[in-house]
PDB file of N, CA and C in Angstrom:
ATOM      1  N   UNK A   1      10.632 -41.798  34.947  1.00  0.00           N
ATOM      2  CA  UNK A   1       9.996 -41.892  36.249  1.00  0.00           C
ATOM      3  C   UNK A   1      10.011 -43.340  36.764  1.00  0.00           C
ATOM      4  N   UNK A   2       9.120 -44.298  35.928  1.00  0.00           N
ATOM      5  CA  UNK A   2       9.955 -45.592  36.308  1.00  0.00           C
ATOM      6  C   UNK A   2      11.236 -45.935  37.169  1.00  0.00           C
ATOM      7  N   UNK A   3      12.414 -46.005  36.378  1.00  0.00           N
ATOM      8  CA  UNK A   3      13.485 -45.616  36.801  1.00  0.00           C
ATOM      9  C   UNK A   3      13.417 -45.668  37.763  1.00  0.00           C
ATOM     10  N   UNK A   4      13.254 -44.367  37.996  1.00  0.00           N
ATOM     11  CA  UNK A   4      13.416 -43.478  39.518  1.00  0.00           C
ATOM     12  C   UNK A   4      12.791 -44.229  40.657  1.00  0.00           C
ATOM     13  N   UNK A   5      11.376 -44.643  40.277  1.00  0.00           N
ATOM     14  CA  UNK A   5      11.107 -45.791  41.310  1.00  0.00           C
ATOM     15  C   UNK A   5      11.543 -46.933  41.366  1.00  0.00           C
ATOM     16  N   UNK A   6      12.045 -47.641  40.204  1.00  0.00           N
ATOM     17  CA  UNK A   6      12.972 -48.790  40.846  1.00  0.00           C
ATOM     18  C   UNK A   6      14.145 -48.508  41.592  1.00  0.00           C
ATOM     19  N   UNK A   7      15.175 -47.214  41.005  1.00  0.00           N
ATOM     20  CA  UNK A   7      16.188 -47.352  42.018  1.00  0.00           C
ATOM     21  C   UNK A   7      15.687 -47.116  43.387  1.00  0.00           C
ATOM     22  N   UNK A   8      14.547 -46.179  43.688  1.00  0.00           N
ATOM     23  CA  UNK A   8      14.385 -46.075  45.166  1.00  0.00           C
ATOM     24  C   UNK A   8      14.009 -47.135  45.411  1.00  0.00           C
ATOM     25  N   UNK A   9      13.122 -48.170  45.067  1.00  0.00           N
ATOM     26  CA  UNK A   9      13.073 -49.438  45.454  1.00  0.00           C
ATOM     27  C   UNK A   9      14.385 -50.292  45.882  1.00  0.00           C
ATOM     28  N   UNK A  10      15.111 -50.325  44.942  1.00  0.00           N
ATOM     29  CA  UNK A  10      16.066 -51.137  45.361  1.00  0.00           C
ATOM     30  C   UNK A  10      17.094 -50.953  46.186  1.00  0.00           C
ATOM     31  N   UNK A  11      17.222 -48.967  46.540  1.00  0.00           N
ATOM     32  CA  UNK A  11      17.528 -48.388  47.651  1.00  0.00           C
ATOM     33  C   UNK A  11      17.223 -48.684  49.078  1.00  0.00           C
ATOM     34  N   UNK A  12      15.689 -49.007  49.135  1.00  0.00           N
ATOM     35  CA  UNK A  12      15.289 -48.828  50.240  1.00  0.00           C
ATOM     36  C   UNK A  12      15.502 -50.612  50.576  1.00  0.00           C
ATOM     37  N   UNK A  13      15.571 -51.626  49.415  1.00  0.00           N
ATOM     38  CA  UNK A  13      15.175 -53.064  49.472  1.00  0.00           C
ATOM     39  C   UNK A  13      17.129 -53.048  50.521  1.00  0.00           C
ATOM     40  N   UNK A  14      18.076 -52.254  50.069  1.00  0.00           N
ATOM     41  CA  UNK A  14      19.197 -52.883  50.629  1.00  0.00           C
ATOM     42  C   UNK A  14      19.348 -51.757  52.050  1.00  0.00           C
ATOM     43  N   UNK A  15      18.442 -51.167  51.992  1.00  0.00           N
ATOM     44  CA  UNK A  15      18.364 -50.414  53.685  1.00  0.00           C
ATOM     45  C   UNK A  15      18.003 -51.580  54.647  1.00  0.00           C
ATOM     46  N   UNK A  16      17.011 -52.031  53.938  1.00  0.00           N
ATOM     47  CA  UNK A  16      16.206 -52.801  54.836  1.00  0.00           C
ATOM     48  C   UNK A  16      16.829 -54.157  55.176  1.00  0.00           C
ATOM     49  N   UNK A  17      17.666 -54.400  54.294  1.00  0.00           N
ATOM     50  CA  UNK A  17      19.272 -55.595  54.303  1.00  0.00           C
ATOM     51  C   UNK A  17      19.800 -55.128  55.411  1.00  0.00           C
ATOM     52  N   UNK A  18      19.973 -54.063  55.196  1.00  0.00           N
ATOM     53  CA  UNK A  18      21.122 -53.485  56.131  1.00  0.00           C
ATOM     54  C   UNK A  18      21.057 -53.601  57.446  1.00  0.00           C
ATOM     55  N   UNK A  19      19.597 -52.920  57.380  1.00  0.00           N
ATOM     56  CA  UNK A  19      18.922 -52.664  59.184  1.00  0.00           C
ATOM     57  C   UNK A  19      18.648 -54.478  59.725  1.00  0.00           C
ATOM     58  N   UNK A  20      18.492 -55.076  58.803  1.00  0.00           N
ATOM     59  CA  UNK A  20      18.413 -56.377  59.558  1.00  0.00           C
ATOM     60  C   UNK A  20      19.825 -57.139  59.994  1.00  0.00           C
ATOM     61  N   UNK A  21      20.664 -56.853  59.150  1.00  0.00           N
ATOM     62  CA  UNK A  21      22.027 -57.131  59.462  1.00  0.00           C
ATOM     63  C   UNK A  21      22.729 -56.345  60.790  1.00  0.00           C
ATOM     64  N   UNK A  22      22.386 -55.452  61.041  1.00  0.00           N
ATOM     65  CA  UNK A  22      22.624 -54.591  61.580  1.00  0.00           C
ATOM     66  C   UNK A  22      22.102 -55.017  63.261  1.00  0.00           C
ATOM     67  N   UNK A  23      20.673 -55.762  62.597  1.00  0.00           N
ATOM     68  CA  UNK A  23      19.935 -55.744  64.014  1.00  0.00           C
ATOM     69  C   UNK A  23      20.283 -57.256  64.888  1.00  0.00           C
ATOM     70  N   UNK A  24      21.220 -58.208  63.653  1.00  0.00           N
ATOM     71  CA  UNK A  24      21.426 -59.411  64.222  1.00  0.00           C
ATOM     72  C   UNK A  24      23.051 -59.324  64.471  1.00  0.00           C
ATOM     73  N   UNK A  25      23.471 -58.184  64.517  1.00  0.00           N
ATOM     74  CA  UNK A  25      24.703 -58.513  64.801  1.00  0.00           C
ATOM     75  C   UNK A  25      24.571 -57.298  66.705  1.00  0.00           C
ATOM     76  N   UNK A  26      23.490 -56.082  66.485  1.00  0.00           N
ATOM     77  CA  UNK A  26      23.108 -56.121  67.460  1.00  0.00           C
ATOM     78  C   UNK A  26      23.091 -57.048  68.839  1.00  0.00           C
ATOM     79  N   UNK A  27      22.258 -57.925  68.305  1.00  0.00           N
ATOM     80  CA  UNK A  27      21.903 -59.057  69.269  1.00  0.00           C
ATOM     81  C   UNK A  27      22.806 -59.897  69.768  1.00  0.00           C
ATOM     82  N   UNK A  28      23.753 -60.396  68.704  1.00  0.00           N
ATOM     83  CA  UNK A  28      25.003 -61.298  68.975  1.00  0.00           C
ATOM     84  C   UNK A  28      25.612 -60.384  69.967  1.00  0.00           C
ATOM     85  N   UNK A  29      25.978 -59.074  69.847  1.00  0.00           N
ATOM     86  CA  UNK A  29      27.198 -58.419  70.629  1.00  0.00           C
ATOM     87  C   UNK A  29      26.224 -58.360  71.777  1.00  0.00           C
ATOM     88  N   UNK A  30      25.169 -57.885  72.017  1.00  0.00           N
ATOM     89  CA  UNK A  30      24.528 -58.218  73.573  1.00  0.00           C
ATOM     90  C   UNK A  30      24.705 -59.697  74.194  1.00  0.00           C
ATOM     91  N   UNK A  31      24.347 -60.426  72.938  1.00  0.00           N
ATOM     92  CA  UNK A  31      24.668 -61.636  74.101  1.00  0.00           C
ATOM     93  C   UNK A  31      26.376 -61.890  73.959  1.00  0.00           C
ATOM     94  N   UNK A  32      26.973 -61.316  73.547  1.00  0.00           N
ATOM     95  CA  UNK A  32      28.577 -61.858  74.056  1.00  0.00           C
ATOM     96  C   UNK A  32      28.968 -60.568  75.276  1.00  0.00           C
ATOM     97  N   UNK A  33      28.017 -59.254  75.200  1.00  0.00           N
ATOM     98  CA  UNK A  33      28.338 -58.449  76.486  1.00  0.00           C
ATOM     99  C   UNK A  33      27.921 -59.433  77.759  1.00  0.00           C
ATOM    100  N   UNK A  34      26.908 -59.789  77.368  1.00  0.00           N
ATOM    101  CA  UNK A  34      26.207 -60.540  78.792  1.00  0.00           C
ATOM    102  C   UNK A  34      26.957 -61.624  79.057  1.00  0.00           C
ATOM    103  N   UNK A  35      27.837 -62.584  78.143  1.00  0.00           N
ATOM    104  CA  UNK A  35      28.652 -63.651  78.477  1.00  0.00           C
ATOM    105  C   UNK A  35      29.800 -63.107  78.993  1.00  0.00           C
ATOM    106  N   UNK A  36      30.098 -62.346  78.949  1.00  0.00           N
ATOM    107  CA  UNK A  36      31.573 -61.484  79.126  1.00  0.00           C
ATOM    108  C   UNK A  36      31.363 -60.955  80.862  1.00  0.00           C
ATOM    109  N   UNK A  37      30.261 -60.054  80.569  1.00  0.00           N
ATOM    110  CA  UNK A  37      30.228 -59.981  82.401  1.00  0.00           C
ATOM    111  C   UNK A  37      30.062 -61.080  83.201  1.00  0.00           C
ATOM    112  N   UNK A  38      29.114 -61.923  82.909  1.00  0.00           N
ATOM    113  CA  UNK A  38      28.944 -63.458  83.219  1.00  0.00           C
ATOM    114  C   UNK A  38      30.470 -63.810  83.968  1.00  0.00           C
ATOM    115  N   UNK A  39      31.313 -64.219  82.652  1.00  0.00           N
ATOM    116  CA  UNK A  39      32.332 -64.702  82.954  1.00  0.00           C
ATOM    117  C   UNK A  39      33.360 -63.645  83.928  1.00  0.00           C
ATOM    118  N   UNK A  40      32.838 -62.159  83.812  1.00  0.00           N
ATOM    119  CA  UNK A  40      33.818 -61.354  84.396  1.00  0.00           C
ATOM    120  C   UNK A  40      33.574 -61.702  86.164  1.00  0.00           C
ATOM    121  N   UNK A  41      31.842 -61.773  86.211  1.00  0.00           N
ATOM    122  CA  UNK A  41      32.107 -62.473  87.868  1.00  0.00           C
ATOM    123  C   UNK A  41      32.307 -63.681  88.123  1.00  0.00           C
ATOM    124  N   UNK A  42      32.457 -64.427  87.411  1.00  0.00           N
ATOM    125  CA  UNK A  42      32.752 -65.897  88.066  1.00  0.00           C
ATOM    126  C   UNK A  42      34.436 -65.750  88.449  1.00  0.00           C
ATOM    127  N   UNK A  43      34.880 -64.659  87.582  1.00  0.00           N
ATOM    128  CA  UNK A  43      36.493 -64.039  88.052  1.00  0.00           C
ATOM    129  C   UNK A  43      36.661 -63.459  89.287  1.00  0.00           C
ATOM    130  N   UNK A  44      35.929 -62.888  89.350  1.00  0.00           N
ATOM    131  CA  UNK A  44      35.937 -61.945  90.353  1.00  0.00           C
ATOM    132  C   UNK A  44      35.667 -63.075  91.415  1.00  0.00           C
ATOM    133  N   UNK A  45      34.531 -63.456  91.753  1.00  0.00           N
ATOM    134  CA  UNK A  45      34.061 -64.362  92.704  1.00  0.00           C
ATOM    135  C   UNK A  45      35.585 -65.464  92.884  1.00  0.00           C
ATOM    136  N   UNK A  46      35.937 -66.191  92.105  1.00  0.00           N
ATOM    137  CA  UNK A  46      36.608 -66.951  91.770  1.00  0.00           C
ATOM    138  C   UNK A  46      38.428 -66.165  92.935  1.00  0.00           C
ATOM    139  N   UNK A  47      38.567 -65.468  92.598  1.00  0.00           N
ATOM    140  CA  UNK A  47      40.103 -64.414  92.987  1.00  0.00           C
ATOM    141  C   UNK A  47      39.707 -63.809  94.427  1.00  0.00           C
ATOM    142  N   UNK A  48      38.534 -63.680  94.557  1.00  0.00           N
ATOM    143  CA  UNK A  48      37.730 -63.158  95.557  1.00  0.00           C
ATOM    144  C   UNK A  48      38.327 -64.395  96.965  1.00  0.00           C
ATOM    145  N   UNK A  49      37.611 -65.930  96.225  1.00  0.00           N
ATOM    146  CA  UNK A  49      37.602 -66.912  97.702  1.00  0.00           C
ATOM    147  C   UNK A  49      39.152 -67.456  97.121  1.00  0.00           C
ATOM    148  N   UNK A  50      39.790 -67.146  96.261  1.00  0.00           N
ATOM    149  CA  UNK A  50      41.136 -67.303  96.362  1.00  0.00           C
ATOM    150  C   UNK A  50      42.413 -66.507  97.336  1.00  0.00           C
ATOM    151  N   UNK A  51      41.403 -65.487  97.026  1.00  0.00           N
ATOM    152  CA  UNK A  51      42.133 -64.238  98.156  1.00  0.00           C
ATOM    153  C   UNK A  51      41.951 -64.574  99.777  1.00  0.00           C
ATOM    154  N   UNK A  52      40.606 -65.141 100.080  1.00  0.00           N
ATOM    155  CA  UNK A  52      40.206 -65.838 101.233  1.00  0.00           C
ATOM    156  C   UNK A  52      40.992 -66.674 101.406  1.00  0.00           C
ATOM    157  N   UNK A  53      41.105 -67.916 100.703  1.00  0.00           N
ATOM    158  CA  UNK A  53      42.064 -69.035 101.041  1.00  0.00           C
ATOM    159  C   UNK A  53      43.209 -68.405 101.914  1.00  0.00           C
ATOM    160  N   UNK A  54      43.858 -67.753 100.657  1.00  0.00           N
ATOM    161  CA  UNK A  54      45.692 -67.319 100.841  1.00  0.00           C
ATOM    162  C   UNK A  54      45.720 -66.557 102.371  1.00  0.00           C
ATOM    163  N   UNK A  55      44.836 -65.838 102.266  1.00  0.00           N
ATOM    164  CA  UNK A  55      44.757 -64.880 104.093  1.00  0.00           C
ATOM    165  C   UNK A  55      44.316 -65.722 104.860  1.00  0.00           C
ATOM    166  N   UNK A  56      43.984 -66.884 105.044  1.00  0.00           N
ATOM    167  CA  UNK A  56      43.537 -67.609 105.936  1.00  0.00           C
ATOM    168  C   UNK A  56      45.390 -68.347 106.188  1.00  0.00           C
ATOM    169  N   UNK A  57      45.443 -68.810 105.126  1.00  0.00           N
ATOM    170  CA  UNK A  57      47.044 -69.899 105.235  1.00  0.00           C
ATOM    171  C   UNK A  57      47.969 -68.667 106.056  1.00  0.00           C
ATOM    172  N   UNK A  58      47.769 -67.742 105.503  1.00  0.00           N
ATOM    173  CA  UNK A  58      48.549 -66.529 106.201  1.00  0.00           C
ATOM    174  C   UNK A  58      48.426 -66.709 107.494  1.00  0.00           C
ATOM    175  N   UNK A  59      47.408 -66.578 107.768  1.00  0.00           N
ATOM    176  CA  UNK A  59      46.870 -66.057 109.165  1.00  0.00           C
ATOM    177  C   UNK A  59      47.042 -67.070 110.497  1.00  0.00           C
ATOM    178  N   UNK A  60      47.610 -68.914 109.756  1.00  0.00           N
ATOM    179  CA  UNK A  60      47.920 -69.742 110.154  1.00  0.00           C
ATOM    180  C   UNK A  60      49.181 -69.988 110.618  1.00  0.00           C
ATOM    181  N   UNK A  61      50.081 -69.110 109.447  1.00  0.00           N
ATOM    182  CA  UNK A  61      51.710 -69.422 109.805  1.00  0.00           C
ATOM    183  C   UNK A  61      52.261 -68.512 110.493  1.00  0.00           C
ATOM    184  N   UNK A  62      52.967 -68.872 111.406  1.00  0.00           N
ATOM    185  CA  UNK A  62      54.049 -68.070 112.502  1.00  0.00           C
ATOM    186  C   UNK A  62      54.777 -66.341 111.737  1.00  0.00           C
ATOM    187  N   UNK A  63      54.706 -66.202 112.403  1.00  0.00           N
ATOM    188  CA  UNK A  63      55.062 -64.830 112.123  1.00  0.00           C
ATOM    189  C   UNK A  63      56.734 -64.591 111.777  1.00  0.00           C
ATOM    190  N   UNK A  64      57.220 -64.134 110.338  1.00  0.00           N
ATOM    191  CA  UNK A  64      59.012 -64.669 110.747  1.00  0.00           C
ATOM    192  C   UNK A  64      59.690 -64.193 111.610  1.00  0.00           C
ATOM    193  N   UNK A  65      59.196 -63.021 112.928  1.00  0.00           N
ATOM    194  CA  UNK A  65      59.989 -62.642 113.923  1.00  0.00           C
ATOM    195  C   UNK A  65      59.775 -64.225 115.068  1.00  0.00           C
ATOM    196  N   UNK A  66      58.993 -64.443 115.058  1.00  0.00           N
ATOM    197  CA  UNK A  66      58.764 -65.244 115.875  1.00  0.00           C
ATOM    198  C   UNK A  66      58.725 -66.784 115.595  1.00  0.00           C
ATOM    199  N   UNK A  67      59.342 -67.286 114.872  1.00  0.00           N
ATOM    200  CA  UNK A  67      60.232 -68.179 113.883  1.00  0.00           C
ATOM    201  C   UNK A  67      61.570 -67.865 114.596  1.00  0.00           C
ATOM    202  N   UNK A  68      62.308 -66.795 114.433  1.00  0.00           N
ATOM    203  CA  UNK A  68      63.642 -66.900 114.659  1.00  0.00           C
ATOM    204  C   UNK A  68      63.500 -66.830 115.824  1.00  0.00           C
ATOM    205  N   UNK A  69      62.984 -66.295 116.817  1.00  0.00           N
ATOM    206  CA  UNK A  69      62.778 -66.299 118.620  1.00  0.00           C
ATOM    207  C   UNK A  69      63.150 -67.826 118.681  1.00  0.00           C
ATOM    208  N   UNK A  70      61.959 -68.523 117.916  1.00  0.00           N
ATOM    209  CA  UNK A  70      61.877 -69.768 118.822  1.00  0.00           C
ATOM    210  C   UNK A  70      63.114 -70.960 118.095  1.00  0.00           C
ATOM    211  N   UNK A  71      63.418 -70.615 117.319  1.00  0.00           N
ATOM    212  CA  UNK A  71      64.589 -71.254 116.553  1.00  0.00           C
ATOM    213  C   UNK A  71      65.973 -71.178 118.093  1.00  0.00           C
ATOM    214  N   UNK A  72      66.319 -69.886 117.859  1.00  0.00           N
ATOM    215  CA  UNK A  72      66.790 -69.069 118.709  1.00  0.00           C
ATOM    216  C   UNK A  72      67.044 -70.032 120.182  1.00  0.00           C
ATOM    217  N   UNK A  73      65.886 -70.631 120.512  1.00  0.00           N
ATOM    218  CA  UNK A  73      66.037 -70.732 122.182  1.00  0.00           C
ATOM    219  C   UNK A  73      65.783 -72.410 121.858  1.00  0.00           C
TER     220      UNK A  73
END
């Protein structure tokens, strides 16, 4: 009987290893989810006013039909 209660002891002593290991690697992967979206909008934001830029420069230059018109004359 002894025995029997030490192994459940030492059963339950490496559960309880476990669940704490368990619970700090938990935590790490939340905070690298939360760094990850973090960084996923500063992408987004980032491609976002890049996309702004480029349609603006667009929206500045001559059109190529009207390039060759004025070449043209």
């Amino acid at each position: 009987m002894e025995d029997d209660l030490q192994a459940l002891q030492e059963r339950i002593e490496r559960l309880l290893q476990g669940a704490g290991r368990l619970a700090d690697e938990n935590r790490r992967l939340k905070a690298e989810l939360a760094e990850s979206r973090e960084a996923r909008q500063r992408m987004e934001r980032r491609m976002s006013e890049a996309r702004t830029r480029v349609e603006a420069a667009l929206s500045r230059l001559p059109a190529f039909g009207e390039d060759l018109l004025d070449a043209a004359h």
